[in-house]
PDB file of N, CA and C in Angstrom:
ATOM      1  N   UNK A   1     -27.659 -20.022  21.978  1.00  0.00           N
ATOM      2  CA  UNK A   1     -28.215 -19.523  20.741  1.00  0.00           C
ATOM      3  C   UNK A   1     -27.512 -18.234  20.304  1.00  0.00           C
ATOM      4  N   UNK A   2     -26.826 -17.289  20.961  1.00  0.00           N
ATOM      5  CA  UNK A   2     -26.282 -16.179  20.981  1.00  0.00           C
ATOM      6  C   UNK A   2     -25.413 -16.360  20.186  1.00  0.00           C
ATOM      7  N   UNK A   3     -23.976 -17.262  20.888  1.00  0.00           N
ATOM      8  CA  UNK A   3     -23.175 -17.691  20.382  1.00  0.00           C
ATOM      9  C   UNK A   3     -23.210 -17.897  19.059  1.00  0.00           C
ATOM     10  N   UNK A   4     -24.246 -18.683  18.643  1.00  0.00           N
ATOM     11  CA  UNK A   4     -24.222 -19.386  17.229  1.00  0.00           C
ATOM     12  C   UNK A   4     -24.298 -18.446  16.048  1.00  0.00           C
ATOM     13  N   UNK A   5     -25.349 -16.970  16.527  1.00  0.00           N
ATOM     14  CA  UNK A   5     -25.538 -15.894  15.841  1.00  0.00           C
ATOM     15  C   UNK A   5     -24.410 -14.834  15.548  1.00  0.00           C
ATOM     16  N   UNK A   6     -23.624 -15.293  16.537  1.00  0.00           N
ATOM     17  CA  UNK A   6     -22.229 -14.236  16.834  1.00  0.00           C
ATOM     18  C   UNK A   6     -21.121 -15.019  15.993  1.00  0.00           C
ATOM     19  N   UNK A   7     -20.968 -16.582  15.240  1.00  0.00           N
ATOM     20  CA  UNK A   7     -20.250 -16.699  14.806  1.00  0.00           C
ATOM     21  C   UNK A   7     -20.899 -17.417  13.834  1.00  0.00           C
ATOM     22  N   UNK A   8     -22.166 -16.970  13.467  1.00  0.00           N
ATOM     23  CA  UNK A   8     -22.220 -16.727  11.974  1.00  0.00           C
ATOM     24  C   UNK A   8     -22.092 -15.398  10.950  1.00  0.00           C
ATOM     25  N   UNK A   9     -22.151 -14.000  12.158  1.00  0.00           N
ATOM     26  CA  UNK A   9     -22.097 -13.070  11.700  1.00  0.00           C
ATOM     27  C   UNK A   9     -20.696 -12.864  11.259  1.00  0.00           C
ATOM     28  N   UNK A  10     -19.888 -12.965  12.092  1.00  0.00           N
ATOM     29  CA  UNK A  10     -18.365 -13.304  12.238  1.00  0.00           C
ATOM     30  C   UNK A  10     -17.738 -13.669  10.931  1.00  0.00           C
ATOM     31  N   UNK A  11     -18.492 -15.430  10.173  1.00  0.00           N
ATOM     32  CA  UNK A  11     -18.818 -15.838   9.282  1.00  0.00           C
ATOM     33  C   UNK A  11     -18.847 -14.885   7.695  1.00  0.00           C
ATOM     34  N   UNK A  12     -20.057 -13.857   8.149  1.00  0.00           N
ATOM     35  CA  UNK A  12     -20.128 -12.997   7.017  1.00  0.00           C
ATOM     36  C   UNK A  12     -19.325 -12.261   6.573  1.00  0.00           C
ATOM     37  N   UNK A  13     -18.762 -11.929   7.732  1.00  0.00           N
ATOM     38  CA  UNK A  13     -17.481 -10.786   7.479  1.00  0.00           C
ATOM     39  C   UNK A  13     -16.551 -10.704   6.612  1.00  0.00           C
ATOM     40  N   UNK A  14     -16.252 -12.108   6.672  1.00  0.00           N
ATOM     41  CA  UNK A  14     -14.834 -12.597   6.301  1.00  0.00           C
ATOM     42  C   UNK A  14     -14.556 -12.628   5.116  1.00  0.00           C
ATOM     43  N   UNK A  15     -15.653 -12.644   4.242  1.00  0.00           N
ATOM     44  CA  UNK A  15     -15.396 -12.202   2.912  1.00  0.00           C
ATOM     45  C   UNK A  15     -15.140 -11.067   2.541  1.00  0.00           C
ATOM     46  N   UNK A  16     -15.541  -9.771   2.682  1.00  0.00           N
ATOM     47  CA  UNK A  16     -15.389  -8.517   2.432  1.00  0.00           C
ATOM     48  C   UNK A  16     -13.738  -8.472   3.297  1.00  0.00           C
ATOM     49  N   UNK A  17     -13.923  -8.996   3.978  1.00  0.00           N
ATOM     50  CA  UNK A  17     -12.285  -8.353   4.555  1.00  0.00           C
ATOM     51  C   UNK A  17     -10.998  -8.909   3.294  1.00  0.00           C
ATOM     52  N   UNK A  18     -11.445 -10.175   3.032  1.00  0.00           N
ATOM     53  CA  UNK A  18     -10.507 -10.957   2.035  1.00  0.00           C
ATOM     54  C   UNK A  18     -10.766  -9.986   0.883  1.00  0.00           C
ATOM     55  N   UNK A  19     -12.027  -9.860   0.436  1.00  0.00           N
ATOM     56  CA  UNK A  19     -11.761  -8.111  -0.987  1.00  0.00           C
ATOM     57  C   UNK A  19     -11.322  -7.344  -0.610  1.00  0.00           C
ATOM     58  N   UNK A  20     -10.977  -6.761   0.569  1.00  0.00           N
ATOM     59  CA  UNK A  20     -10.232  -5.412   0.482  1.00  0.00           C
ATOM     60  C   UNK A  20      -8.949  -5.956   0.108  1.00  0.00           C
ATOM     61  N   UNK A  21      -8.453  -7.205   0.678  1.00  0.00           N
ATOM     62  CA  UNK A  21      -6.774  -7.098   0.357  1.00  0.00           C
ATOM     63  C   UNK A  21      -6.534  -8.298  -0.862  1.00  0.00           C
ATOM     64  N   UNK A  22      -7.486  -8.496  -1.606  1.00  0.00           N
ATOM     65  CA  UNK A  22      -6.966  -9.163  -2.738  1.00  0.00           C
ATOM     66  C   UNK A  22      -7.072  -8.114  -4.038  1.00  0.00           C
ATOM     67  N   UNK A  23      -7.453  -7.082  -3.599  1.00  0.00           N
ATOM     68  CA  UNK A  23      -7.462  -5.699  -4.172  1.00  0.00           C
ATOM     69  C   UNK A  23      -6.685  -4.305  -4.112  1.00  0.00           C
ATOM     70  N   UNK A  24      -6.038  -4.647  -3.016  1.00  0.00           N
ATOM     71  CA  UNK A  24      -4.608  -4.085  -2.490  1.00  0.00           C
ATOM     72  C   UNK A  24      -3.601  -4.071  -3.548  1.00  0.00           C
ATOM     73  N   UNK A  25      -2.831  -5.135  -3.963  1.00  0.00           N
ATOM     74  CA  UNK A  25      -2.027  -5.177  -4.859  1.00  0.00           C
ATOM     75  C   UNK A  25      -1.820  -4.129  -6.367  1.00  0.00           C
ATOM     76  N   UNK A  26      -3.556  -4.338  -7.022  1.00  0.00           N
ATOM     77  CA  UNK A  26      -3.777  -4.031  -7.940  1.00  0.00           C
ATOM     78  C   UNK A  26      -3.885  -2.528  -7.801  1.00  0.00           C
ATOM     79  N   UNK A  27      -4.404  -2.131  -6.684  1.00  0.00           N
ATOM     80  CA  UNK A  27      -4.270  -0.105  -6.274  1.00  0.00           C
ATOM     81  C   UNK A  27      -2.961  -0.037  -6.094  1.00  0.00           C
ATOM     82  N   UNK A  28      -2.006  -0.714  -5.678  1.00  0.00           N
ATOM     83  CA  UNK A  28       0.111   0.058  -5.569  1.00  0.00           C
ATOM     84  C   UNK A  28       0.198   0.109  -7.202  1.00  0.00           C
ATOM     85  N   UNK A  29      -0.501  -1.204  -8.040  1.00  0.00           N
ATOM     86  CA  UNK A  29       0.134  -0.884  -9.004  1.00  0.00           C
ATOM     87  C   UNK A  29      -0.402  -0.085  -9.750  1.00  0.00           C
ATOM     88  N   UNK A  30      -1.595   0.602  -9.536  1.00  0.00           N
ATOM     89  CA  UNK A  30      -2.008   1.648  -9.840  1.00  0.00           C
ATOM     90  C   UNK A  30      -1.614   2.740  -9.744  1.00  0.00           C
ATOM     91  N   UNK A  31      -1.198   2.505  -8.473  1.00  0.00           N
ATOM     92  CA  UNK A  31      -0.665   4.087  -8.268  1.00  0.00           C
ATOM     93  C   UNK A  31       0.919   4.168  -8.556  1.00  0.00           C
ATOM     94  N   UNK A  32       1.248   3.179  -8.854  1.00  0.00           N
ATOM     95  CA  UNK A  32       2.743   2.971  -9.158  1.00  0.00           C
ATOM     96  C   UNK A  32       2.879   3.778 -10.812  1.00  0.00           C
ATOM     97  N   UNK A  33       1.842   3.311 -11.705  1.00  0.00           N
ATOM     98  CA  UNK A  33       1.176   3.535 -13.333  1.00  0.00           C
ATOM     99  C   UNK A  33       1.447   5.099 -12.764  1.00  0.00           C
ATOM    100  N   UNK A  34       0.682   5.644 -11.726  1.00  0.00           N
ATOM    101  CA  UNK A  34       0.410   7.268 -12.139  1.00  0.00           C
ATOM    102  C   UNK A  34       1.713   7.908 -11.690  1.00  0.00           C
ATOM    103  N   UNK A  35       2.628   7.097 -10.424  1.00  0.00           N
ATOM    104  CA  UNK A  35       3.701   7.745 -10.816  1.00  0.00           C
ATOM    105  C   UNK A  35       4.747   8.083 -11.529  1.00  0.00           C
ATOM    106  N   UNK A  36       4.713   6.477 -12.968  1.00  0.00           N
ATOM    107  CA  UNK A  36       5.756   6.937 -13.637  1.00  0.00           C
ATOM    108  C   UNK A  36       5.583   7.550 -14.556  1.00  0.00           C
ATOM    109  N   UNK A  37       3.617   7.881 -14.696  1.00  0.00           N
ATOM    110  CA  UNK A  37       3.633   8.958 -15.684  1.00  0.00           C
ATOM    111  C   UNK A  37       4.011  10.142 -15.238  1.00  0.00           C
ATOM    112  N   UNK A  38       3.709  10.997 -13.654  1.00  0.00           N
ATOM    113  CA  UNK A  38       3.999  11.998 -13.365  1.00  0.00           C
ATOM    114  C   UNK A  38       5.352  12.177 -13.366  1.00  0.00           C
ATOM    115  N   UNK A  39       6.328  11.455 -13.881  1.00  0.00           N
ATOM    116  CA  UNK A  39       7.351  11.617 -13.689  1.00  0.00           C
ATOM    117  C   UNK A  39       8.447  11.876 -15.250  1.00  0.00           C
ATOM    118  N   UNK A  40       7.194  11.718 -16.423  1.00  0.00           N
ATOM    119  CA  UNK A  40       7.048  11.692 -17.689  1.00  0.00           C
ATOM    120  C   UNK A  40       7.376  10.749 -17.713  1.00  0.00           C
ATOM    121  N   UNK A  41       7.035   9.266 -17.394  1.00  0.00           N
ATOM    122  CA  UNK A  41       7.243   7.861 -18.397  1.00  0.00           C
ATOM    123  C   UNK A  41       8.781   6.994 -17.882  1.00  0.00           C
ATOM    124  N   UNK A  42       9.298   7.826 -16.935  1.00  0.00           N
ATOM    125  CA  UNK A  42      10.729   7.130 -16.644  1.00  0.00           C
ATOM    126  C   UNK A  42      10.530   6.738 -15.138  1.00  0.00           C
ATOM    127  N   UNK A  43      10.032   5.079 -15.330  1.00  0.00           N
ATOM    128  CA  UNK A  43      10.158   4.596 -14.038  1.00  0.00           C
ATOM    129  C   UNK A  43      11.639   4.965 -13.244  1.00  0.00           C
ATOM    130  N   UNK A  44      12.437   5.087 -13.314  1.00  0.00           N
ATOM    131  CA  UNK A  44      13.716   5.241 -12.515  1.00  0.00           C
ATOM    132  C   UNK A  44      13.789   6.509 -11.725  1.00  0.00           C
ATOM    133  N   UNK A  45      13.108   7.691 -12.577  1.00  0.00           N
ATOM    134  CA  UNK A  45      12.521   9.090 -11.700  1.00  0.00           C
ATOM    135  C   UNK A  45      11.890   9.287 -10.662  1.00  0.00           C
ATOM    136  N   UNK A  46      10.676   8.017 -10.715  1.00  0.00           N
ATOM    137  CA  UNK A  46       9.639   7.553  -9.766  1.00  0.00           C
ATOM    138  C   UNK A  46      10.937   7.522  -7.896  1.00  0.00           C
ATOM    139  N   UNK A  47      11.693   7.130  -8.114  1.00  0.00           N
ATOM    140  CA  UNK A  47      12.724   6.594  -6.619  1.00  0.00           C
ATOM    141  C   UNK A  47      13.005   8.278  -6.089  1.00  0.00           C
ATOM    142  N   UNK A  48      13.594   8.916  -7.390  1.00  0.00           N
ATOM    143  CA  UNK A  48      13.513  10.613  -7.179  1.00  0.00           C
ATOM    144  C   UNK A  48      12.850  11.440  -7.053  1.00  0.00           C
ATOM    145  N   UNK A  49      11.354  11.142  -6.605  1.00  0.00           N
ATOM    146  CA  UNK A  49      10.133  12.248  -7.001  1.00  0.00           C
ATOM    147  C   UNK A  49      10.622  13.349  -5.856  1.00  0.00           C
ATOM    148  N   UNK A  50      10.596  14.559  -6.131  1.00  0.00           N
ATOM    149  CA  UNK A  50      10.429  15.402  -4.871  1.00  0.00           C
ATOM    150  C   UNK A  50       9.381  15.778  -4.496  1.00  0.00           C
ATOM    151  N   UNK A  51       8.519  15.403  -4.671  1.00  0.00           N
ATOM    152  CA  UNK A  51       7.189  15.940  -4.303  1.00  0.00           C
ATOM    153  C   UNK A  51       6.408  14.817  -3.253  1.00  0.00           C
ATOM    154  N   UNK A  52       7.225  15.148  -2.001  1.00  0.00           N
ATOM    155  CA  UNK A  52       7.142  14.209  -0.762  1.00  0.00           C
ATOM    156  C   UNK A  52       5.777  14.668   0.051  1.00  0.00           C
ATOM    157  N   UNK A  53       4.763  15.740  -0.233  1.00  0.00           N
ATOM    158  CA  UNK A  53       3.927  16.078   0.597  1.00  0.00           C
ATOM    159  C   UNK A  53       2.436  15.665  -0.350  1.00  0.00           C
ATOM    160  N   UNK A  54       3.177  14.771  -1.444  1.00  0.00           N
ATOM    161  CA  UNK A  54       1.926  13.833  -2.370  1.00  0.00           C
ATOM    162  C   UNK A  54       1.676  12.688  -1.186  1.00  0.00           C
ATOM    163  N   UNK A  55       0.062  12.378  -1.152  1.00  0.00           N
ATOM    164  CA  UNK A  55      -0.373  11.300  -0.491  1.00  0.00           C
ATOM    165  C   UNK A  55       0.186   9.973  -1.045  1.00  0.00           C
ATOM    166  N   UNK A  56       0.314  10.153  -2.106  1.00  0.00           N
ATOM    167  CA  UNK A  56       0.412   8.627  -3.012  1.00  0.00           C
ATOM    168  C   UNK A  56       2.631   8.446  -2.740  1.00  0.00           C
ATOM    169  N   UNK A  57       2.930   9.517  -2.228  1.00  0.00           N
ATOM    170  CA  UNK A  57       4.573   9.191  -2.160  1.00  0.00           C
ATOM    171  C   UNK A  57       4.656   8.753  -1.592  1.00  0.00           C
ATOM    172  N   UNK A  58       4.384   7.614  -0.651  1.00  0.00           N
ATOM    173  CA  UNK A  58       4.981   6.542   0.324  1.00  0.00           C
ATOM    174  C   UNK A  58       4.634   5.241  -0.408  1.00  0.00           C
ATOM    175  N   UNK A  59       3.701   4.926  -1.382  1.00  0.00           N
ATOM    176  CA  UNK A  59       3.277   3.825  -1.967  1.00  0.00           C
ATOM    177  C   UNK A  59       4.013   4.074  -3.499  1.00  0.00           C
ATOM    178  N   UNK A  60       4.352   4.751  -4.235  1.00  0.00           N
ATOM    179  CA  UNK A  60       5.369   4.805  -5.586  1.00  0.00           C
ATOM    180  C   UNK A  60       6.021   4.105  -5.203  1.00  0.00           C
ATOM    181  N   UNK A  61       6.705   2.490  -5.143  1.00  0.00           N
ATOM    182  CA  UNK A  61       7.219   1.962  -4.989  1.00  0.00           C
ATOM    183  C   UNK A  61       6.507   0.424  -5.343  1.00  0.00           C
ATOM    184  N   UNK A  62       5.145   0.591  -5.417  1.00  0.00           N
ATOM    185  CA  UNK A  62       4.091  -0.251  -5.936  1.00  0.00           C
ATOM    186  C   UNK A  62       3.932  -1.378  -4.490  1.00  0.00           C
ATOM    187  N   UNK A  63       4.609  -1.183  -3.573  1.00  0.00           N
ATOM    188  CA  UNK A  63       4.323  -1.623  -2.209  1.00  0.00           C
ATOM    189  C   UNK A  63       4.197  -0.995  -0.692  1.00  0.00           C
ATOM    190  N   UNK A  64       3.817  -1.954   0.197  1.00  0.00           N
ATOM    191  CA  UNK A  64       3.303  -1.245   1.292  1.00  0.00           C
ATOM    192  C   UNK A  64       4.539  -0.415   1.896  1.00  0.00           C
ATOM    193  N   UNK A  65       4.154   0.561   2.347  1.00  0.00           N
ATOM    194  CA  UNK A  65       5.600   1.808   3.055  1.00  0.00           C
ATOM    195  C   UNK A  65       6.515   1.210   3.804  1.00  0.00           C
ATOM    196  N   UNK A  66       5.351  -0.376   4.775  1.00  0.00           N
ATOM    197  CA  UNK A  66       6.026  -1.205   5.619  1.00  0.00           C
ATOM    198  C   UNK A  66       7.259  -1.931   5.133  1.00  0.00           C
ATOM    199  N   UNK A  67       6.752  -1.799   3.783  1.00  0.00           N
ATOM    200  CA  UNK A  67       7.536  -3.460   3.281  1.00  0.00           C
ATOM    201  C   UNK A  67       8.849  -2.265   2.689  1.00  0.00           C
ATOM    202  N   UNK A  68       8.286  -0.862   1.705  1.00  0.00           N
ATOM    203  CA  UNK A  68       9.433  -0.462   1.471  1.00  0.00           C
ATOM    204  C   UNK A  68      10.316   0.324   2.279  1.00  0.00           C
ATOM    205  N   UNK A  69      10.197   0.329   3.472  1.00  0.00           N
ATOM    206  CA  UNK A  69      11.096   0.784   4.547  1.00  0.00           C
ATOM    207  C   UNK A  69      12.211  -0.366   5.128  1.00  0.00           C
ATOM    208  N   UNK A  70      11.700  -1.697   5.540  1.00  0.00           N
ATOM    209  CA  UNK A  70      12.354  -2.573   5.260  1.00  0.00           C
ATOM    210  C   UNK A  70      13.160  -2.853   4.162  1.00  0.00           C
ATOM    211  N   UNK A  71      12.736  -2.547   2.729  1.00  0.00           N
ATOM    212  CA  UNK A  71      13.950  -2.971   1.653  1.00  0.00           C
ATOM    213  C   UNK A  71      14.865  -1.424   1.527  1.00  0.00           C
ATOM    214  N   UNK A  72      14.873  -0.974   2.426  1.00  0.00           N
ATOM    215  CA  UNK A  72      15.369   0.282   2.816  1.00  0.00           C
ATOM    216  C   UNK A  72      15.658   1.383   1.549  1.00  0.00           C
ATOM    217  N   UNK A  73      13.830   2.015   0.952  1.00  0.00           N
ATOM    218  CA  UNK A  73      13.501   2.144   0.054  1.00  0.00           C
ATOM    219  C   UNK A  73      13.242   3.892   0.327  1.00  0.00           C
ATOM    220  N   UNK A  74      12.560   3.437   1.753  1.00  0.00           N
ATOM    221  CA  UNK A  74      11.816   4.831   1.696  1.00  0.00           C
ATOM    222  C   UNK A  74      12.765   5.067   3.415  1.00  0.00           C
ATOM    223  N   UNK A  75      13.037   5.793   3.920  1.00  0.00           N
ATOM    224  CA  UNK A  75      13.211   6.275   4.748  1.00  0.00           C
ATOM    225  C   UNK A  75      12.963   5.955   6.325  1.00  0.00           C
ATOM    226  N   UNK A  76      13.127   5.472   7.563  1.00  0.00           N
ATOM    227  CA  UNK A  76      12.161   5.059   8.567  1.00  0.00           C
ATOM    228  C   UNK A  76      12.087   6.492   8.903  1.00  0.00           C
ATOM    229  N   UNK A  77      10.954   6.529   9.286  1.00  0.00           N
ATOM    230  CA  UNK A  77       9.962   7.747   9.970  1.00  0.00           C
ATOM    231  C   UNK A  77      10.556   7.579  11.514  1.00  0.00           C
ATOM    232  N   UNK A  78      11.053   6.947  12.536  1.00  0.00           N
ATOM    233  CA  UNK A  78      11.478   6.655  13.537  1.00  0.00           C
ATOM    234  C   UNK A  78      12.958   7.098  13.778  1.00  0.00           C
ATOM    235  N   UNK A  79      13.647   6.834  12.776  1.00  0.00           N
ATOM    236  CA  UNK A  79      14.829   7.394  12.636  1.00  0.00           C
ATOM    237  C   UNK A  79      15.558   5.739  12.628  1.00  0.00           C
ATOM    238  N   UNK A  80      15.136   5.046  13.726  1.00  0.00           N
ATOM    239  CA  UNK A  80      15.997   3.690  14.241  1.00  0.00           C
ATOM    240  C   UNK A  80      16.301   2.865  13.298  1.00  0.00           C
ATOM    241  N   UNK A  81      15.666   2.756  11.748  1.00  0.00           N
ATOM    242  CA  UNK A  81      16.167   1.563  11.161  1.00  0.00           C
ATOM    243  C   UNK A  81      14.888   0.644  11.019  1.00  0.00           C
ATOM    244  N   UNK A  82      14.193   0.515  12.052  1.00  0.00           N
ATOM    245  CA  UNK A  82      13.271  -0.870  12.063  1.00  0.00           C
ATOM    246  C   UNK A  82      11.775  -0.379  11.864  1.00  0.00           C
TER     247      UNK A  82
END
């Protein structure tokens, strides 16, 4: 009987986890919007921001840091490349 309660709760979860990340997308490009205004309106400035100690500067790129470190966008924090 335990069991059954433990993977219906399990069950419940799974929706709220699927809204956080079908909602993901739409916050990069949000925050993507506020950087090319801070940058006065010229997306191409956005790649140049110097203002690297902004929370939102690892996501101006309108994707995850993961993904833009791989398209070798943003910098690796590791130094190694990967």
């Amino acid at each position: 009987m335990a069991r059954t309660n433990q993977a219906a709760a399990a069950v419940q979860y799974a929706p709220r986890s699927l809204t956080v990340s079908r909602h993901f997308p739409k916050t990069l490009t949000a925050i993507r919007r506020h950087c090319v205004s801070c940058m006065g309106g010229n997306a191409r400035e956005v790649a140049k921001c110097p203002c690297t100690d902004c929370h939102l500067w690892p996501f101006r790129f309108a994707m995850s840091p993961r993904k833009a470190i791989r398209k070798g966008l943003l910098p690796c924090p590791v130094g190694n490349g990967h």
